[in-house]
Structure formats: structure tokens, C-alpha cells
N, C-alpha and C. Protein backbone atom coordinates (compact mmCIF):
# COMPACT_ATOMS: atom_id res chain seq x y z
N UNK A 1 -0.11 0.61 -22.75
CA UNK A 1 0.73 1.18 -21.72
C UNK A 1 1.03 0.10 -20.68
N UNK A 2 2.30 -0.15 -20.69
CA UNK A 2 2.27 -1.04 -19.14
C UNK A 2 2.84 -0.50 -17.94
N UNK A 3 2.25 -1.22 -16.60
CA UNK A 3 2.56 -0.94 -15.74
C UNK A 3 3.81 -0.90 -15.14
N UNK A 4 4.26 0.50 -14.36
CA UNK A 4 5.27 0.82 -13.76
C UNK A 4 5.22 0.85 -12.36
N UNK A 5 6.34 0.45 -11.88
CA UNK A 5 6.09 0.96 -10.06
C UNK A 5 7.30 1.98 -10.09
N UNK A 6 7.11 3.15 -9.45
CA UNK A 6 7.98 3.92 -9.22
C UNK A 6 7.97 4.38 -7.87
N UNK A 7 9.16 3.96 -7.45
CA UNK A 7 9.02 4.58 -5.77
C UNK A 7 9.90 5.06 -4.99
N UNK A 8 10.58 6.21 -6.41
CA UNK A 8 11.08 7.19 -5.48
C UNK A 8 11.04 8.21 -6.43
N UNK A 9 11.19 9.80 -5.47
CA UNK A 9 11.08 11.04 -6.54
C UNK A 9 11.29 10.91 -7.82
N UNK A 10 13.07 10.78 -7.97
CA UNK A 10 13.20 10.57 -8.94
C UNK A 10 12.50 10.07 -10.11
N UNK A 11 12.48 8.87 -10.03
CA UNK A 11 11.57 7.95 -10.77
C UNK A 11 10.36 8.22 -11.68
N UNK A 12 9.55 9.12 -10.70
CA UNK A 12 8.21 9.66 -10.97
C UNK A 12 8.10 11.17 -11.78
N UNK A 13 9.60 11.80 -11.28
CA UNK A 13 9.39 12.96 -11.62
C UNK A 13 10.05 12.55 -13.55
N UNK A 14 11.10 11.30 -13.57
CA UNK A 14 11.53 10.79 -14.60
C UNK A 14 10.29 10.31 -16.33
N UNK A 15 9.58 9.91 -15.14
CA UNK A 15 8.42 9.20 -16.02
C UNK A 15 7.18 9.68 -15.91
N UNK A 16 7.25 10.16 -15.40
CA UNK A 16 6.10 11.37 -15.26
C UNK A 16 6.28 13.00 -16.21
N UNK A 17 7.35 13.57 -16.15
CA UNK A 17 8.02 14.42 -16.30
C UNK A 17 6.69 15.55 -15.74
N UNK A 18 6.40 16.29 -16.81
CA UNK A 18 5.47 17.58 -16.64
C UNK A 18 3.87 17.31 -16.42
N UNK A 19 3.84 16.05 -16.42
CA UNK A 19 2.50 15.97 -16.80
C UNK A 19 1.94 15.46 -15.63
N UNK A 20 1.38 16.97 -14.35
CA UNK A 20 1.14 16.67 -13.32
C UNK A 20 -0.62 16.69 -13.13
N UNK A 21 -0.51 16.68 -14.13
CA UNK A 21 -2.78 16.87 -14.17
C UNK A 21 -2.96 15.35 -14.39
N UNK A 22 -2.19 14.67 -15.18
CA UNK A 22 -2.30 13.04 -15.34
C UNK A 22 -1.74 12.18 -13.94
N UNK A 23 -0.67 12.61 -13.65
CA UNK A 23 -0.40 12.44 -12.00
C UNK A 23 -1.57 12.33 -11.08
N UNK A 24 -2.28 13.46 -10.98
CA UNK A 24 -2.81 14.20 -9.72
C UNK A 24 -3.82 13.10 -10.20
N UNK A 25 -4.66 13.06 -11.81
CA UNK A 25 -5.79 11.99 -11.82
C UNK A 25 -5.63 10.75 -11.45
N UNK A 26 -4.13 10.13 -11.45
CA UNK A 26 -3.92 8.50 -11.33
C UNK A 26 -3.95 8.76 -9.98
N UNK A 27 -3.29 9.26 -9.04
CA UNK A 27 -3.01 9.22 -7.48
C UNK A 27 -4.89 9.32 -7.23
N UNK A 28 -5.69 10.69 -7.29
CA UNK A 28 -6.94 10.44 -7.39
C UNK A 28 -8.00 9.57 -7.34
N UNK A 29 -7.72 8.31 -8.53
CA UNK A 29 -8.43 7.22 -8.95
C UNK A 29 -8.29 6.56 -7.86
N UNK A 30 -6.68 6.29 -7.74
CA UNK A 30 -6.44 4.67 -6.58
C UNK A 30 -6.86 5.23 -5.29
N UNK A 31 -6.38 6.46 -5.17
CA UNK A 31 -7.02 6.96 -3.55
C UNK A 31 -8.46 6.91 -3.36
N UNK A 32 -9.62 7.31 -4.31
CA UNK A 32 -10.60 6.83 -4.31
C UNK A 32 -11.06 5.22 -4.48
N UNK A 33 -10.00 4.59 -5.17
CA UNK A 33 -10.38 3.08 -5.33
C UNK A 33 -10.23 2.56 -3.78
N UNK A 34 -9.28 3.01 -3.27
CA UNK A 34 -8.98 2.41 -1.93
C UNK A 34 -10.40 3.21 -0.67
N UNK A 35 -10.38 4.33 -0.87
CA UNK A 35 -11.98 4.68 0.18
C UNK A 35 -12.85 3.49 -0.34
N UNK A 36 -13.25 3.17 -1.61
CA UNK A 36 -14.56 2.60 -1.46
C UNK A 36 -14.15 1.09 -1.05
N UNK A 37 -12.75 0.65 -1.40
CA UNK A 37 -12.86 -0.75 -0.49
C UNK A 37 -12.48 -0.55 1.05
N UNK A 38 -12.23 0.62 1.54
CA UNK A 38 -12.30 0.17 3.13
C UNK A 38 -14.07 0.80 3.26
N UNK A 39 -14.22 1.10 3.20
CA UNK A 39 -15.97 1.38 2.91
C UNK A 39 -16.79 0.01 3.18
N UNK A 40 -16.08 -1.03 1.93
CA UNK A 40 -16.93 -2.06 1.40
C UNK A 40 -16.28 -2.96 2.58
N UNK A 41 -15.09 -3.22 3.31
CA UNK A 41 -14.72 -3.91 4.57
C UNK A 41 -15.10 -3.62 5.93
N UNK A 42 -15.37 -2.14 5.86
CA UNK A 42 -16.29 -1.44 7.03
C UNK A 42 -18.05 -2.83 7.41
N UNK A 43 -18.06 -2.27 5.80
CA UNK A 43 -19.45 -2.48 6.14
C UNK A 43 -19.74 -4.36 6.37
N UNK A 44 -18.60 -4.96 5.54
CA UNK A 44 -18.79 -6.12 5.89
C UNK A 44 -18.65 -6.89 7.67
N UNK A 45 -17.94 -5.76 8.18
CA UNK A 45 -17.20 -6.11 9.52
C UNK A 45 -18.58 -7.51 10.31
N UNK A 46 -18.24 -8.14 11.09
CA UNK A 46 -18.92 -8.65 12.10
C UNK A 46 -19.32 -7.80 13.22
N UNK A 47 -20.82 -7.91 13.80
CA UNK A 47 -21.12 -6.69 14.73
C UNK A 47 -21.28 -7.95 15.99
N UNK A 48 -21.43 -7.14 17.08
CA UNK A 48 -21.33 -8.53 18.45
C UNK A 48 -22.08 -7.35 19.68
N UNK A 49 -22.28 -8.17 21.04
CA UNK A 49 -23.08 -7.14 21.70
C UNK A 49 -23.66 -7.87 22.48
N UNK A 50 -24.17 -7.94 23.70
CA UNK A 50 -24.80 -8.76 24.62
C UNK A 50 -26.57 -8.56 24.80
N UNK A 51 -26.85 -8.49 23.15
CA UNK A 51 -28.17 -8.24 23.01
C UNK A 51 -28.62 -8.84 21.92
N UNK A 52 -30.34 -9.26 21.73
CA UNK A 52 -30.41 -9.52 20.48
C UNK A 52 -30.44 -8.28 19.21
N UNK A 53 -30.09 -8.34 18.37
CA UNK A 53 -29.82 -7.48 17.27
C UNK A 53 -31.36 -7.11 16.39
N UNK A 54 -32.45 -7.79 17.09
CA UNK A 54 -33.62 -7.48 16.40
C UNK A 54 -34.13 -6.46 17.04
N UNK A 55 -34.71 -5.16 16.31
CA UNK A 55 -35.06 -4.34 16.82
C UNK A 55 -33.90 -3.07 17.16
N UNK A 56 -32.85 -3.18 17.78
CA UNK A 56 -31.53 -3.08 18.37
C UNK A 56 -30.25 -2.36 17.33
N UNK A 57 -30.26 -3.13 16.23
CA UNK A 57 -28.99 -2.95 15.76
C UNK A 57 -29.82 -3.33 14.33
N UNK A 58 -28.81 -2.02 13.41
CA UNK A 58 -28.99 -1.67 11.88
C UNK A 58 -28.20 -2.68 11.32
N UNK A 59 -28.47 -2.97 10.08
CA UNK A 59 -27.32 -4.03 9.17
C UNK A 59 -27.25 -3.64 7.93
N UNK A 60 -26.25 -4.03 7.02
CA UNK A 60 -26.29 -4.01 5.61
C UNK A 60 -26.49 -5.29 5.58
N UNK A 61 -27.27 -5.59 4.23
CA UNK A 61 -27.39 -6.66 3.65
C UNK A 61 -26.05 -7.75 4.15
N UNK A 62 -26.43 -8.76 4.55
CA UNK A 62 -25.91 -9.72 4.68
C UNK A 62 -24.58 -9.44 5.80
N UNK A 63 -25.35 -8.75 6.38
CA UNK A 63 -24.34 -9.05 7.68
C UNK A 63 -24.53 -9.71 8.79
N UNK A 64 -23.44 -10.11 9.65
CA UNK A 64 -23.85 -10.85 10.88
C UNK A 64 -23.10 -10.50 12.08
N UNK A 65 -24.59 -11.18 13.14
CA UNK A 65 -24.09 -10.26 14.79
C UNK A 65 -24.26 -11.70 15.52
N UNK A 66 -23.56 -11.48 16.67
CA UNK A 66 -23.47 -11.91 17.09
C UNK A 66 -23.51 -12.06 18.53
N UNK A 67 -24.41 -12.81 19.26
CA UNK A 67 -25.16 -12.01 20.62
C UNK A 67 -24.46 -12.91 21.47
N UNK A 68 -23.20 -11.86 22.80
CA UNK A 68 -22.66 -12.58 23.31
C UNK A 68 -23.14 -12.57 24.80
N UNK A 69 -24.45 -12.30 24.67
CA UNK A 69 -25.11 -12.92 26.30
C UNK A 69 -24.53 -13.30 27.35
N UNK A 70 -24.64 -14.93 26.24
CA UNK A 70 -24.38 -16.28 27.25
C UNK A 70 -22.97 -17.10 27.11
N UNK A 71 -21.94 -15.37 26.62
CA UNK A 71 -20.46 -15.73 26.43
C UNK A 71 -20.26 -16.10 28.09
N UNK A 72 -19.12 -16.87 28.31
CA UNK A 72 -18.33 -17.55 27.35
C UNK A 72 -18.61 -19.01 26.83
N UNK A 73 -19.88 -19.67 27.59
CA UNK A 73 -20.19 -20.98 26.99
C UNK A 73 -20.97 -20.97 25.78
N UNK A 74 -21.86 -20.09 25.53
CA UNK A 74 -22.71 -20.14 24.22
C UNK A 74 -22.81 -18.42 23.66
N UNK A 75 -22.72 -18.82 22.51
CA UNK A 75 -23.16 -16.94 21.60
C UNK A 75 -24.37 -18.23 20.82
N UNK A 76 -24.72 -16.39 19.95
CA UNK A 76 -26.32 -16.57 19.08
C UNK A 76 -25.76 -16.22 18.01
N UNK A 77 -25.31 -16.64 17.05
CA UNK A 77 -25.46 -16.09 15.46
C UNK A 77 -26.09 -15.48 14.89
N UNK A 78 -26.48 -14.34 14.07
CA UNK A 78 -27.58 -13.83 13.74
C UNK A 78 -27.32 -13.58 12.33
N UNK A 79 -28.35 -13.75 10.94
CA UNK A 79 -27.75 -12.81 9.87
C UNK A 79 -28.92 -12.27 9.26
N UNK A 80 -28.46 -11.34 8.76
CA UNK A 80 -29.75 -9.96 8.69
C UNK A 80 -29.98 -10.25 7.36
N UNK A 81 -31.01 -10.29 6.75
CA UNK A 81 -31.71 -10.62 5.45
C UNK A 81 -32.44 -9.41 5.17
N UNK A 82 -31.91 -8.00 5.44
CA UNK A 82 -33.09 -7.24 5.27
C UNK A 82 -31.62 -5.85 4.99
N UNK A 83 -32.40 -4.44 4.38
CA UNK A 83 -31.04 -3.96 4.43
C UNK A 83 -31.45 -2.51 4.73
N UNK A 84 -30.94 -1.72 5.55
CA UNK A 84 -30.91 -0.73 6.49
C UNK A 84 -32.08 -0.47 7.05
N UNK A 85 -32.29 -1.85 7.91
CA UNK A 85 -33.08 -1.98 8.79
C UNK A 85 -32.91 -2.92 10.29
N UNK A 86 -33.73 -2.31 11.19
CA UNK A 86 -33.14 -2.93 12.28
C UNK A 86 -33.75 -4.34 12.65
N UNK A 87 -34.40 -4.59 11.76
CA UNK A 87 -35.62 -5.86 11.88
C UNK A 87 -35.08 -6.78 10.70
N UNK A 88 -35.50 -8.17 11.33
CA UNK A 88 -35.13 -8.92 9.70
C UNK A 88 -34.17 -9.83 10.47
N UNK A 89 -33.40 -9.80 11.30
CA UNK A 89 -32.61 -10.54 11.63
C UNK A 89 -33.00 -12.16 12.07
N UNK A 90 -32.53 -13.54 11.34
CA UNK A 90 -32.60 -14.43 11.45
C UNK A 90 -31.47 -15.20 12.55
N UNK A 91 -31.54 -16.09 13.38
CA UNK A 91 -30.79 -17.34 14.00
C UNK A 91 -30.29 -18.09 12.77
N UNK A 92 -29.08 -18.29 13.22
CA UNK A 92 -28.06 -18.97 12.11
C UNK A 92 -27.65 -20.29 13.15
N UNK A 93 -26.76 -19.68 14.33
CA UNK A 93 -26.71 -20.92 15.14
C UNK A 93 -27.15 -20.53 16.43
């Protein structure tokens, strides 16, 4: 089967015709494909805060905070080696 873009009624209702249970599953799939990558960009986000993050602040695996104290001349880097926990957090710079 190859891929089509269709993007307008027509089109869909053309190549699609009756077969709205195969519809409803493809729209389904990508709408779920797309939750779990803003999910997976959520969780990557950078966290920041005028505190240290040990003790303080939860992480997923391999995330990093960033402690803006002693903004605007110096921040603290931090990256968390530990995973849904508030402890674990290492100095990076």
C-alpha cells in the first residue's frame, strides 16, 4: 500500500469511500502516535528554578535543571542520574 496525503473532504471520502472503521483506526493510531511524542518532549523539557534541585525537584531519567540563583552572572547545571526521584542529582557545570 503506498502512502497518500489527502487533504480535503473530497479526497478522503474518494479513497476512503465506506470504510470508516479503517478511517477512525488510522486517525486513532497517529493521534495516539502524536500523545506519546509530546509526552516524550514534555518529559525531556529543561527544568530551572532558583534552588538546588536535590531534594527539591523530581526528574526523569536524564534530565537537567538548572539552578538560577546566581543568574545573571552564573547558573548551576544539574543532571539527574536517578529516575522518579528527587535525589541523585549531579553538578555538570
Amino acid at each position: 500500500m503506498s502512502r497518500q496525503i489527502l487533504k480535503t473532504y473530497q479526497s478522503i471520502k474518494q479513497n476512503v469511500g465506506d470504510s470508516t472503521d479503517r478511517f477512525v483506526q488510522d486517525y486513532s493510531a497517529v493521534k495516539n502516535n502524536l500523545d506519546d511524542a509530546l509526552k516524550l518532549i514534555e518529559s525531556m523539557k529543561t527544568l530551572s528554578g532558583p534552588q538546588t534541585p536535590e531534594g527539591n525537584v523530581t526528574s526523569n531519567l536524564s534530565q537537567i535543571f538548572i539552578d538560577t540563583t546566581g543568574a545573571p552572572t552564573s547558573v548551576t547545571m544539574y543532571f539527574n542520574e536517578s529516575v522518579g526521584a528527587n535525589t541523585g542529582w549531579v553538578v555538570v557545570v
